[in-house]
N, C-alpha and C. Protein backbone atom coordinates (compact mmCIF):
# COMPACT_ATOMS: atom_id res chain seq x y z
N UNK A 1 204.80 -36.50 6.20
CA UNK A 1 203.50 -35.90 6.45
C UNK A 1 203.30 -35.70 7.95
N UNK A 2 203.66 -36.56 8.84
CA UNK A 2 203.56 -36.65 10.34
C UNK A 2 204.11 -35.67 10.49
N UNK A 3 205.57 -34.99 10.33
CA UNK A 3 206.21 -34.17 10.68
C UNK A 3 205.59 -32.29 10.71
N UNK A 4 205.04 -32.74 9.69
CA UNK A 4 204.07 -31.47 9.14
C UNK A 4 202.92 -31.18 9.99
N UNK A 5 202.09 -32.44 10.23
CA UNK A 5 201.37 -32.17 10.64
C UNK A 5 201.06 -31.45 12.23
N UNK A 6 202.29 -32.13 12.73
CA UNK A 6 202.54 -31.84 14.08
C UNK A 6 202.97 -30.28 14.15
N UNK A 7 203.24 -29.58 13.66
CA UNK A 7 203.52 -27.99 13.48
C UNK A 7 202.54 -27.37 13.35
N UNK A 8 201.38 -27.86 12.64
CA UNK A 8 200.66 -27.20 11.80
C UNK A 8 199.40 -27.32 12.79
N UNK A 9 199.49 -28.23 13.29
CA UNK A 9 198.52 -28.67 14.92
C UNK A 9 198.91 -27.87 16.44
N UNK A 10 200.11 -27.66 16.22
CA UNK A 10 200.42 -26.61 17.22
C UNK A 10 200.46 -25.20 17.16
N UNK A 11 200.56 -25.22 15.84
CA UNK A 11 200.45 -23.34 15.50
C UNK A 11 198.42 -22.99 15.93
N UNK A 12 198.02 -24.09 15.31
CA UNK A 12 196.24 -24.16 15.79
C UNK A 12 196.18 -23.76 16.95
N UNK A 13 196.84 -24.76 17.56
CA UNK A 13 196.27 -24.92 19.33
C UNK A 13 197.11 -23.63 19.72
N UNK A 14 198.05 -23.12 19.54
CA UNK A 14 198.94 -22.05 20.42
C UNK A 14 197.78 -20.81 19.62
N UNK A 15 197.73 -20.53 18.64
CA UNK A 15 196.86 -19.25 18.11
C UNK A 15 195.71 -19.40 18.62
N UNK A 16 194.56 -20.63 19.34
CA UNK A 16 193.47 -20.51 20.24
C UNK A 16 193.45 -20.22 21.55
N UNK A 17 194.96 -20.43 21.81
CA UNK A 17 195.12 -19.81 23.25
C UNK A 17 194.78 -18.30 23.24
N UNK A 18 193.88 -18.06 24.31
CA UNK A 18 193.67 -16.75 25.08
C UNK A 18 195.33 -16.10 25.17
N UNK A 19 195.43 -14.98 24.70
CA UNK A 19 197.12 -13.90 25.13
C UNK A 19 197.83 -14.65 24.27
N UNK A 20 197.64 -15.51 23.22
CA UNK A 20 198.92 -15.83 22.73
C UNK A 20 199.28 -14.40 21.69
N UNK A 21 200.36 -14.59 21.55
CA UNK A 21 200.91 -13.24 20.87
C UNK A 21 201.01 -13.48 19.53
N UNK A 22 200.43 -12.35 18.90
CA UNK A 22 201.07 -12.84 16.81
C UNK A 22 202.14 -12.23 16.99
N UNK A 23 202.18 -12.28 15.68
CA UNK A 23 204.05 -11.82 15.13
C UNK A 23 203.92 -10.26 15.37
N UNK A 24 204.79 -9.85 15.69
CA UNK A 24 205.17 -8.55 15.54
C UNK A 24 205.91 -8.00 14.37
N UNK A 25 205.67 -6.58 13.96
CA UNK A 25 206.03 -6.46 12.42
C UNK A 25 207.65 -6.88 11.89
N UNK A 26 208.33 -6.54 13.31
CA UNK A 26 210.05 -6.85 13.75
C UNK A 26 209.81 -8.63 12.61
N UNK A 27 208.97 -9.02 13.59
CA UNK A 27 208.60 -11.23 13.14
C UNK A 27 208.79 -10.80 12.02
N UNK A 28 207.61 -10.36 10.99
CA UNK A 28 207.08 -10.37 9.59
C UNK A 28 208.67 -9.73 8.34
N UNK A 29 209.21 -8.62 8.98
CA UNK A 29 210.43 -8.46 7.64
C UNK A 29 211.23 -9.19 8.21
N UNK A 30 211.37 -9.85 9.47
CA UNK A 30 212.31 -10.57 9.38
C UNK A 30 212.23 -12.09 8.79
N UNK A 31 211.29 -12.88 8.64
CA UNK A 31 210.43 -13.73 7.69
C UNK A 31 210.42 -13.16 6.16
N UNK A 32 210.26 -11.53 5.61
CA UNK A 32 210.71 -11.46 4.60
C UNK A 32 211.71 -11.58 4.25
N UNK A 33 212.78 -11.24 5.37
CA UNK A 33 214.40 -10.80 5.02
C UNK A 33 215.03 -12.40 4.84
N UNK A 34 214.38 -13.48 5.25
CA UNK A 34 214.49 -14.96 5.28
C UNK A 34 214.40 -15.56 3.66
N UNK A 35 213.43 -15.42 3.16
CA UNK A 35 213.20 -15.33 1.83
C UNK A 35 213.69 -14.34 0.95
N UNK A 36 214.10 -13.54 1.03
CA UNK A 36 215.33 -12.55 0.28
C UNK A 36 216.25 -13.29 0.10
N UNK A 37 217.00 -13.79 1.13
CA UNK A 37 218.57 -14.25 1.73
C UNK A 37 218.21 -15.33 1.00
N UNK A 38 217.44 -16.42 1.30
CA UNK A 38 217.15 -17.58 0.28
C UNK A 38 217.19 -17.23 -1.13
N UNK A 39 216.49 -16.59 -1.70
CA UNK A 39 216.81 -16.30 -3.16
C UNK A 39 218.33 -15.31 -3.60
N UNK A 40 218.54 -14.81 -2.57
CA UNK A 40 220.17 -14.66 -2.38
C UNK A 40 221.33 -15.46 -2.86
N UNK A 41 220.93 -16.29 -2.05
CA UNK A 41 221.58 -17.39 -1.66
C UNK A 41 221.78 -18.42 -3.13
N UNK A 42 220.59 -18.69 -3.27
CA UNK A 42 220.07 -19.55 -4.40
C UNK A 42 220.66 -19.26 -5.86
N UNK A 43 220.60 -17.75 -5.86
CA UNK A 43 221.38 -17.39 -7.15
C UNK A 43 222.93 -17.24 -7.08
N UNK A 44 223.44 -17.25 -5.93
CA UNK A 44 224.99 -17.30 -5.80
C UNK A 44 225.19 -18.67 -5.63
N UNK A 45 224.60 -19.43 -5.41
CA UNK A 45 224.83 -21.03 -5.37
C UNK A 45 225.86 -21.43 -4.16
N UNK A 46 225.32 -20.69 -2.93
CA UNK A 46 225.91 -20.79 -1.81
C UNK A 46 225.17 -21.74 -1.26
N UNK A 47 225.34 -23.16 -1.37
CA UNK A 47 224.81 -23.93 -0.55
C UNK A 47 224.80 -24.01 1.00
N UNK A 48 225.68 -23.63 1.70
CA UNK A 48 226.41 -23.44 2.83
C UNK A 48 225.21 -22.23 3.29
N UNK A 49 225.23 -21.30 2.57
CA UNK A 49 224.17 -20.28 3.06
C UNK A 49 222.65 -20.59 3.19
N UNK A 50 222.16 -21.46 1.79
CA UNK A 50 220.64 -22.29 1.88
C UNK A 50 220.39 -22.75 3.18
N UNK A 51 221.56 -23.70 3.39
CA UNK A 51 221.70 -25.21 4.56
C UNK A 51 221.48 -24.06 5.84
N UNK A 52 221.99 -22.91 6.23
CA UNK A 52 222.32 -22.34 7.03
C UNK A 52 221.00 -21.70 7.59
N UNK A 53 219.38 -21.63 6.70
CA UNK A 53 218.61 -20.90 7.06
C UNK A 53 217.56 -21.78 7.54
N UNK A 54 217.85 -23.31 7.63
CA UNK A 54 217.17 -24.12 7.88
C UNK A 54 217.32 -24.50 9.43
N UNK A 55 216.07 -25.54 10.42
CA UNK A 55 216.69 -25.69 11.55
C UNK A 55 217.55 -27.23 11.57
N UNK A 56 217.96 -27.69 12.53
CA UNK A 56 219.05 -29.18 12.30
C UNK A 56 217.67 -30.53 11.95
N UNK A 57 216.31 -30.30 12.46
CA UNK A 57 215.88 -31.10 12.10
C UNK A 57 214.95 -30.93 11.21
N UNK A 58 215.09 -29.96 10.22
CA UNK A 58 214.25 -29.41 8.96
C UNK A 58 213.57 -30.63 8.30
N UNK A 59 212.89 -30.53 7.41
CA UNK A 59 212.16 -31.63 6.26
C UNK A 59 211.47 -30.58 5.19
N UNK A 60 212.17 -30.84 3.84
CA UNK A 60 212.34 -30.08 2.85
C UNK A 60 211.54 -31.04 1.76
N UNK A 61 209.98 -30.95 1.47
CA UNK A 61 209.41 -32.11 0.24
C UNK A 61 208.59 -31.09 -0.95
N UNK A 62 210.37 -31.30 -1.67
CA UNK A 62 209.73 -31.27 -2.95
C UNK A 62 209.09 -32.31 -3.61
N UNK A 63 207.91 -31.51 -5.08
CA UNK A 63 207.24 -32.11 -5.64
C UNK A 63 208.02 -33.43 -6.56
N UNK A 64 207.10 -34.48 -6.15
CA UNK A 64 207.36 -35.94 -7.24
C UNK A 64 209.00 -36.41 -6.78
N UNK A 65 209.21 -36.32 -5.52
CA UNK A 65 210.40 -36.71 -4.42
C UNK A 65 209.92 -36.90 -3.26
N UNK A 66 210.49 -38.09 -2.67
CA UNK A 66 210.53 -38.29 -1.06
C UNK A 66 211.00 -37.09 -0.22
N UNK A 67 210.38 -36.71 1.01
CA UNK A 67 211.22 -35.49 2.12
C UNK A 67 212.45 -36.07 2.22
N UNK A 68 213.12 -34.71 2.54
CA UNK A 68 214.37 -34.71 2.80
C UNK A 68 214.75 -34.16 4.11
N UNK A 69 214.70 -35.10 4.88
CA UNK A 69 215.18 -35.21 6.22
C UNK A 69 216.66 -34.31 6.79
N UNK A 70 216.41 -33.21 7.79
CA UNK A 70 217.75 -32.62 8.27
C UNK A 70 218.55 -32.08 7.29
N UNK A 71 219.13 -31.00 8.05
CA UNK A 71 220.09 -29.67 7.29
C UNK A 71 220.99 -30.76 6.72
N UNK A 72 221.83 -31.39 6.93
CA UNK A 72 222.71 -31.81 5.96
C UNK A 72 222.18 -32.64 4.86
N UNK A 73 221.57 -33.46 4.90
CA UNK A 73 220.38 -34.06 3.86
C UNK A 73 220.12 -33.18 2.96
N UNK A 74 219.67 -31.60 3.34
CA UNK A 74 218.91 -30.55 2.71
C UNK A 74 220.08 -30.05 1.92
N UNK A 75 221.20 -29.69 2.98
CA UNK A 75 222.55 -29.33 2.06
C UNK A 75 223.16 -30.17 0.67
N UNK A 76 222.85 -31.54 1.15
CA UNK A 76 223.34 -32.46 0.00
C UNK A 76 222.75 -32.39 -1.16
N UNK A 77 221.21 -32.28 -1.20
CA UNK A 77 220.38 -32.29 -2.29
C UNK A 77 220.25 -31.31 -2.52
N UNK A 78 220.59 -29.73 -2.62
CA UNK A 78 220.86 -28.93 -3.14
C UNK A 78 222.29 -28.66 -3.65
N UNK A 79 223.19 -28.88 -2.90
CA UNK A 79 224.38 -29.54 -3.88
C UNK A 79 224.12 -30.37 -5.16
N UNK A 80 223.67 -31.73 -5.12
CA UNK A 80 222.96 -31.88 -6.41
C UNK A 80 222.29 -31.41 -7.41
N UNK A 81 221.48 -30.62 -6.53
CA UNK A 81 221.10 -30.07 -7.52
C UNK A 81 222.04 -28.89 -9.04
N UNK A 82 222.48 -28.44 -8.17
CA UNK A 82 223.23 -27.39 -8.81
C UNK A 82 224.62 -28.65 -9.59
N UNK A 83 224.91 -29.30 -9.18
CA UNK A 83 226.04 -30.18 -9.85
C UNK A 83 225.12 -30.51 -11.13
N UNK A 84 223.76 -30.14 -11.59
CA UNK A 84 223.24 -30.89 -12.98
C UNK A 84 223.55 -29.89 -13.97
N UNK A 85 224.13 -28.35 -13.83
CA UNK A 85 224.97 -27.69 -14.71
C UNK A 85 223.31 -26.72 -14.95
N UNK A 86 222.18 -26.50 -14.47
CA UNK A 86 221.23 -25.55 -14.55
C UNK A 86 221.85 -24.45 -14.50
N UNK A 87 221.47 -23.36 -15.55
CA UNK A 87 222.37 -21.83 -15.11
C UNK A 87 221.33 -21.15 -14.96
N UNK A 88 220.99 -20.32 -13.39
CA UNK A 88 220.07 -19.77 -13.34
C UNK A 88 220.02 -18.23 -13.26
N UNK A 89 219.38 -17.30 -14.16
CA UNK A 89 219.39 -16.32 -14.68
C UNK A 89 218.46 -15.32 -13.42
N UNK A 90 217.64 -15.93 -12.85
CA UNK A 90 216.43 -15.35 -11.97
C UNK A 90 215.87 -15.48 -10.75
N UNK A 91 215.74 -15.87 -9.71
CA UNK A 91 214.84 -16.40 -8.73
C UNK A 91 214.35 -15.38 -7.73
N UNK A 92 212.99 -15.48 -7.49
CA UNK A 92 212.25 -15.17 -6.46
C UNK A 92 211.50 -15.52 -5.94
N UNK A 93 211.48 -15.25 -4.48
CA UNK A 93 210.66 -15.86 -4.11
C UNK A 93 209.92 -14.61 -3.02
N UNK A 94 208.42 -14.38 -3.36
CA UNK A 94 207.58 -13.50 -2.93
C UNK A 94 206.26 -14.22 -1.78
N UNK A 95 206.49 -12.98 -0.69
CA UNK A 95 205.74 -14.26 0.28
C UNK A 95 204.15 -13.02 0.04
N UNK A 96 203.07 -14.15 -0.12
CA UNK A 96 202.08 -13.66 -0.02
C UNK A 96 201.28 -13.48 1.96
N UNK A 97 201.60 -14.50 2.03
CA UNK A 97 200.97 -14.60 3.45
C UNK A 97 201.73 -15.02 4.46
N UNK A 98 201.94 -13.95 5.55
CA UNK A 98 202.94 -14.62 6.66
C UNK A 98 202.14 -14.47 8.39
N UNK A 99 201.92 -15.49 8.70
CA UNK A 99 201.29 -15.34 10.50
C UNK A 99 201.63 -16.07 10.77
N UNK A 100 201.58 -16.23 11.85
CA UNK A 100 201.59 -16.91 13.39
C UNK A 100 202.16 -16.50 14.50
N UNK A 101 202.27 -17.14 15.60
CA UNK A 101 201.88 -16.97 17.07
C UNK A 101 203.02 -18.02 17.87
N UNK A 102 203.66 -17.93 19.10
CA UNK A 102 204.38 -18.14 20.13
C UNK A 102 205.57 -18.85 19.42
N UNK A 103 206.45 -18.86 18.47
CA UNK A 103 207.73 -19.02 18.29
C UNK A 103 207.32 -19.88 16.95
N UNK A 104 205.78 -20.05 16.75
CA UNK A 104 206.02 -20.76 15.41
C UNK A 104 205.16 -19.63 13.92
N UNK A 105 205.61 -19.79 13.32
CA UNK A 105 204.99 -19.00 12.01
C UNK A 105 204.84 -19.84 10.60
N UNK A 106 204.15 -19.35 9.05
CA UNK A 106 204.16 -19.81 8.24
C UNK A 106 204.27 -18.69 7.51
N UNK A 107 205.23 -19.16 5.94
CA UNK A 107 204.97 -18.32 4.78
C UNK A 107 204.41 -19.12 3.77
N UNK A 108 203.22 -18.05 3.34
CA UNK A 108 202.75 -18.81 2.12
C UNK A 108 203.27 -17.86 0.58
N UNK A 109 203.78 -18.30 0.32
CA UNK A 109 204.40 -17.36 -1.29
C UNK A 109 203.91 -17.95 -2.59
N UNK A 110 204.83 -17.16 -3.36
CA UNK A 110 204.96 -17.80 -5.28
C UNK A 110 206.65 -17.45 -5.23
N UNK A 111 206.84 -18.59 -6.32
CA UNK A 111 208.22 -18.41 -6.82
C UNK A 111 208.64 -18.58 -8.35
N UNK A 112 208.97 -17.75 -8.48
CA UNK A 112 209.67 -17.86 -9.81
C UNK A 112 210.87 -17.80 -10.12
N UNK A 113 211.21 -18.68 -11.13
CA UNK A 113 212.81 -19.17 -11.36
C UNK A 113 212.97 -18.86 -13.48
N UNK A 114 213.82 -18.55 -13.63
CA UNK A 114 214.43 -18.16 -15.17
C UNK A 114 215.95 -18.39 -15.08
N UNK A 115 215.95 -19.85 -15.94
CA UNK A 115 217.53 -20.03 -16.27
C UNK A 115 217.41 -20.90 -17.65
N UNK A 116 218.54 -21.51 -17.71
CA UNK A 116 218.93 -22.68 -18.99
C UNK A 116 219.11 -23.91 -18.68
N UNK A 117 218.37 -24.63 -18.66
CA UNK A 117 218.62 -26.15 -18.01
C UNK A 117 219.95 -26.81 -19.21
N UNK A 118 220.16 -27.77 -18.58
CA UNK A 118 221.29 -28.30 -19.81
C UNK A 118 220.84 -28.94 -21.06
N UNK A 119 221.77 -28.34 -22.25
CA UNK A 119 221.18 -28.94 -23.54
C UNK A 119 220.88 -27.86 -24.08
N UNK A 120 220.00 -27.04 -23.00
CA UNK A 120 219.29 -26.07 -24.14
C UNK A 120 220.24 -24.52 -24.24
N UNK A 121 219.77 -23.68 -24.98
CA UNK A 121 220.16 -22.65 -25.16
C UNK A 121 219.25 -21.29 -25.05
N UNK A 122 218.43 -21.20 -24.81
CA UNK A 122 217.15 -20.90 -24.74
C UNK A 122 217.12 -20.19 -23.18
N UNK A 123 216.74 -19.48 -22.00
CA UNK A 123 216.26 -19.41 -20.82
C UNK A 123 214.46 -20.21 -20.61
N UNK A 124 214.63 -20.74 -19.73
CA UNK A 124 213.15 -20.88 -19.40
C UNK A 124 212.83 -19.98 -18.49
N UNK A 125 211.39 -19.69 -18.20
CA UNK A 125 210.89 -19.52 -16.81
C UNK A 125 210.03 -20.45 -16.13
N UNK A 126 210.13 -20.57 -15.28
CA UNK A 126 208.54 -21.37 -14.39
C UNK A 126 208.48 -20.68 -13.03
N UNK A 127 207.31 -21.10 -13.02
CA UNK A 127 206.57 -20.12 -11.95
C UNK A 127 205.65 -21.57 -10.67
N UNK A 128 205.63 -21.67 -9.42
CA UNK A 128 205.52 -22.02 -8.64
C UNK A 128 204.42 -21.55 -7.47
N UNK A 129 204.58 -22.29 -6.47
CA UNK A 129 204.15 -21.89 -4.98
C UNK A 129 204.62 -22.28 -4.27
N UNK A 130 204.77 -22.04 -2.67
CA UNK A 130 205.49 -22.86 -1.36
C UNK A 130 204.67 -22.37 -0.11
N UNK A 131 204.97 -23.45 0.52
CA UNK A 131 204.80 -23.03 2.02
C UNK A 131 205.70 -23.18 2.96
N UNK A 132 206.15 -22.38 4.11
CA UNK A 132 206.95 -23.05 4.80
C UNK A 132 206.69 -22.47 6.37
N UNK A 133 206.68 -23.17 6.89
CA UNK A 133 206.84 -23.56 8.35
C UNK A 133 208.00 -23.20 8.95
N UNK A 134 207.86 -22.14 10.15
CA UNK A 134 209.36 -21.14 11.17
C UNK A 134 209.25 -21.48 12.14
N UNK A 135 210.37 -21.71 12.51
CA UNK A 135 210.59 -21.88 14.17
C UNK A 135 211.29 -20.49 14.65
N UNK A 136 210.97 -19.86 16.04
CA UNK A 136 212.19 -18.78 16.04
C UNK A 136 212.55 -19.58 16.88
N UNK A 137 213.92 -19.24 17.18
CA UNK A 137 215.17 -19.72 17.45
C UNK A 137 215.31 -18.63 18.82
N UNK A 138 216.14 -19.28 19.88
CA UNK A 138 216.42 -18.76 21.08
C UNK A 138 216.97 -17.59 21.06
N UNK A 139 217.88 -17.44 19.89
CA UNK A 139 218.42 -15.56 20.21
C UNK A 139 217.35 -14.61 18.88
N UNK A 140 216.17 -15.50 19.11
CA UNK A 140 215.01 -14.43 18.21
C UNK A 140 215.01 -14.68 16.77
N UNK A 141 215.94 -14.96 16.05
CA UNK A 141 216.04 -15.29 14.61
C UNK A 141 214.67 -16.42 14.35
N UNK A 142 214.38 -16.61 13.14
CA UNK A 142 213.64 -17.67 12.66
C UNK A 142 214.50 -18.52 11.51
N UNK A 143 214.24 -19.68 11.19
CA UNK A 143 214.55 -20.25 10.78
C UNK A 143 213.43 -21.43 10.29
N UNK A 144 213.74 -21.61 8.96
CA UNK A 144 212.72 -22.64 8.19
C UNK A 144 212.65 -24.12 8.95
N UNK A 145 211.28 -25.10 9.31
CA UNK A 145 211.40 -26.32 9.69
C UNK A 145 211.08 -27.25 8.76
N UNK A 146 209.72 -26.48 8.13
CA UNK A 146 209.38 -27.34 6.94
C UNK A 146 209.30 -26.42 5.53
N UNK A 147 209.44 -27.02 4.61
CA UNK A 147 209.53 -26.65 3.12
C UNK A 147 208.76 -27.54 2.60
N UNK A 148 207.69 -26.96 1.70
CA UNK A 148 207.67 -27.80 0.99
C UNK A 148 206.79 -26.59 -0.52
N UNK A 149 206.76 -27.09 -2.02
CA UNK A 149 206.67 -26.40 -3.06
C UNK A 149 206.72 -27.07 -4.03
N UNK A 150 206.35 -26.70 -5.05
CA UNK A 150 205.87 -26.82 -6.39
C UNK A 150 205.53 -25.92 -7.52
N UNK A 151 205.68 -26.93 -8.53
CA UNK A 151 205.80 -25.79 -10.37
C UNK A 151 204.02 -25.84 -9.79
N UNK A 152 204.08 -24.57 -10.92
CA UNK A 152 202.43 -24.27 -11.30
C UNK A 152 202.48 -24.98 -12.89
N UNK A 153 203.64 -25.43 -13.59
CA UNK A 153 203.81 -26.18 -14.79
C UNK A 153 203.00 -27.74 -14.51
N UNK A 154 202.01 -27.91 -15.68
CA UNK A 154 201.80 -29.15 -15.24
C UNK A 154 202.52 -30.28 -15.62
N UNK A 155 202.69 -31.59 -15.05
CA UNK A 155 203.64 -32.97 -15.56
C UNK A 155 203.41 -33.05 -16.90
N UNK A 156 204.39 -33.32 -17.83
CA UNK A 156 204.85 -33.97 -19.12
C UNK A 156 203.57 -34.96 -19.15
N UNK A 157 202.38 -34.86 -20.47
CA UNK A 157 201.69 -36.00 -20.83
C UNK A 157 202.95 -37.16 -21.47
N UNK A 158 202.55 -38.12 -20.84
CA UNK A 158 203.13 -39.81 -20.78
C UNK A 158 203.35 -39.86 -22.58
N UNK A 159 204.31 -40.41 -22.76
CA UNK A 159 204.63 -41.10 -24.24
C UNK A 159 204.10 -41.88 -24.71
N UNK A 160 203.29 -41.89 -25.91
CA UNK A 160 202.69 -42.92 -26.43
C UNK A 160 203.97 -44.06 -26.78
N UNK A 161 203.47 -45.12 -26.70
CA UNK A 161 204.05 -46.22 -27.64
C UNK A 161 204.48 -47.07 -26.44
């Protein structure tokens, strides 16, 4: 949460500065073209490419899990992930809202995913939200710092007995 917050406190204070600059439209598809490449990525199961759009000291918190600290951390647990045999048929991810100002930005999106988890035979879909937190990077690129997202599915009611 600290980590977050500290981004999210500086994008404040830098966007109240007098002359600070917003994104330029160049910023904004290239923030889309970020989230393309991620769902790119995601459906070719190029982990190497995921890990690659993140910065070295990223923090990635998914829902009902501890953050996941740094690109290789981030690389590992998406490796896992995909080692649980999920076959995924779909993913997107659509950014609804993208601003900010002096090298830092946010996307706010929805995501949706359609595959076969294991066992079943069936495709599911579920449908989501995210936010994430950009740094640009010295030769202009951006790159994700924070992640974080969730199903719009609500939790499994608890088992009786």
């Amino acid at each position: 949460m600290r980590r977050m917050i500290l981004p999210l406190m500086l994008l404040v204070a830098v966007g109240c500065q007098p002359g600070a600059a917003p994104l330029s439209d160049e910023d904004v598809a290239a923030i889309r073209s970020l989230a393309a490449s991620y769902a790119q990525a995601s459906m070719a199961r190029d982990v190497d490419a995921i890990a690659a759009l993140y910065t070295d000291g990223a923090v990635v918190m998914p829902a009902n899990e501890p953050a996941i600290v740094g690109k290789e951390a981030i690389r590992a647990h998406i490796a896992s992930e995909y080692e649980l045999g999920v076959e995924t048929r779909e993913f997107t991810l659509t950014p609804v809202e993208i601003d900010g100002v002096a090298g830092l930005a946010f996307d706010r999106g929805t995501w949706s995913w359609t595959g076969v988890p294991p066992g079943m035979t069936e495709p599911v879909t579920e449908t989501g939200k995210y936010v994430v937190i950009l740094r640009r990077q010295e030769d202009g690129s951006w790159l994700y710092a924070v992640d974080i997202y969730n199903s719009d599915t609500p939790p499994p009611e608890p088992e009786e007995g």
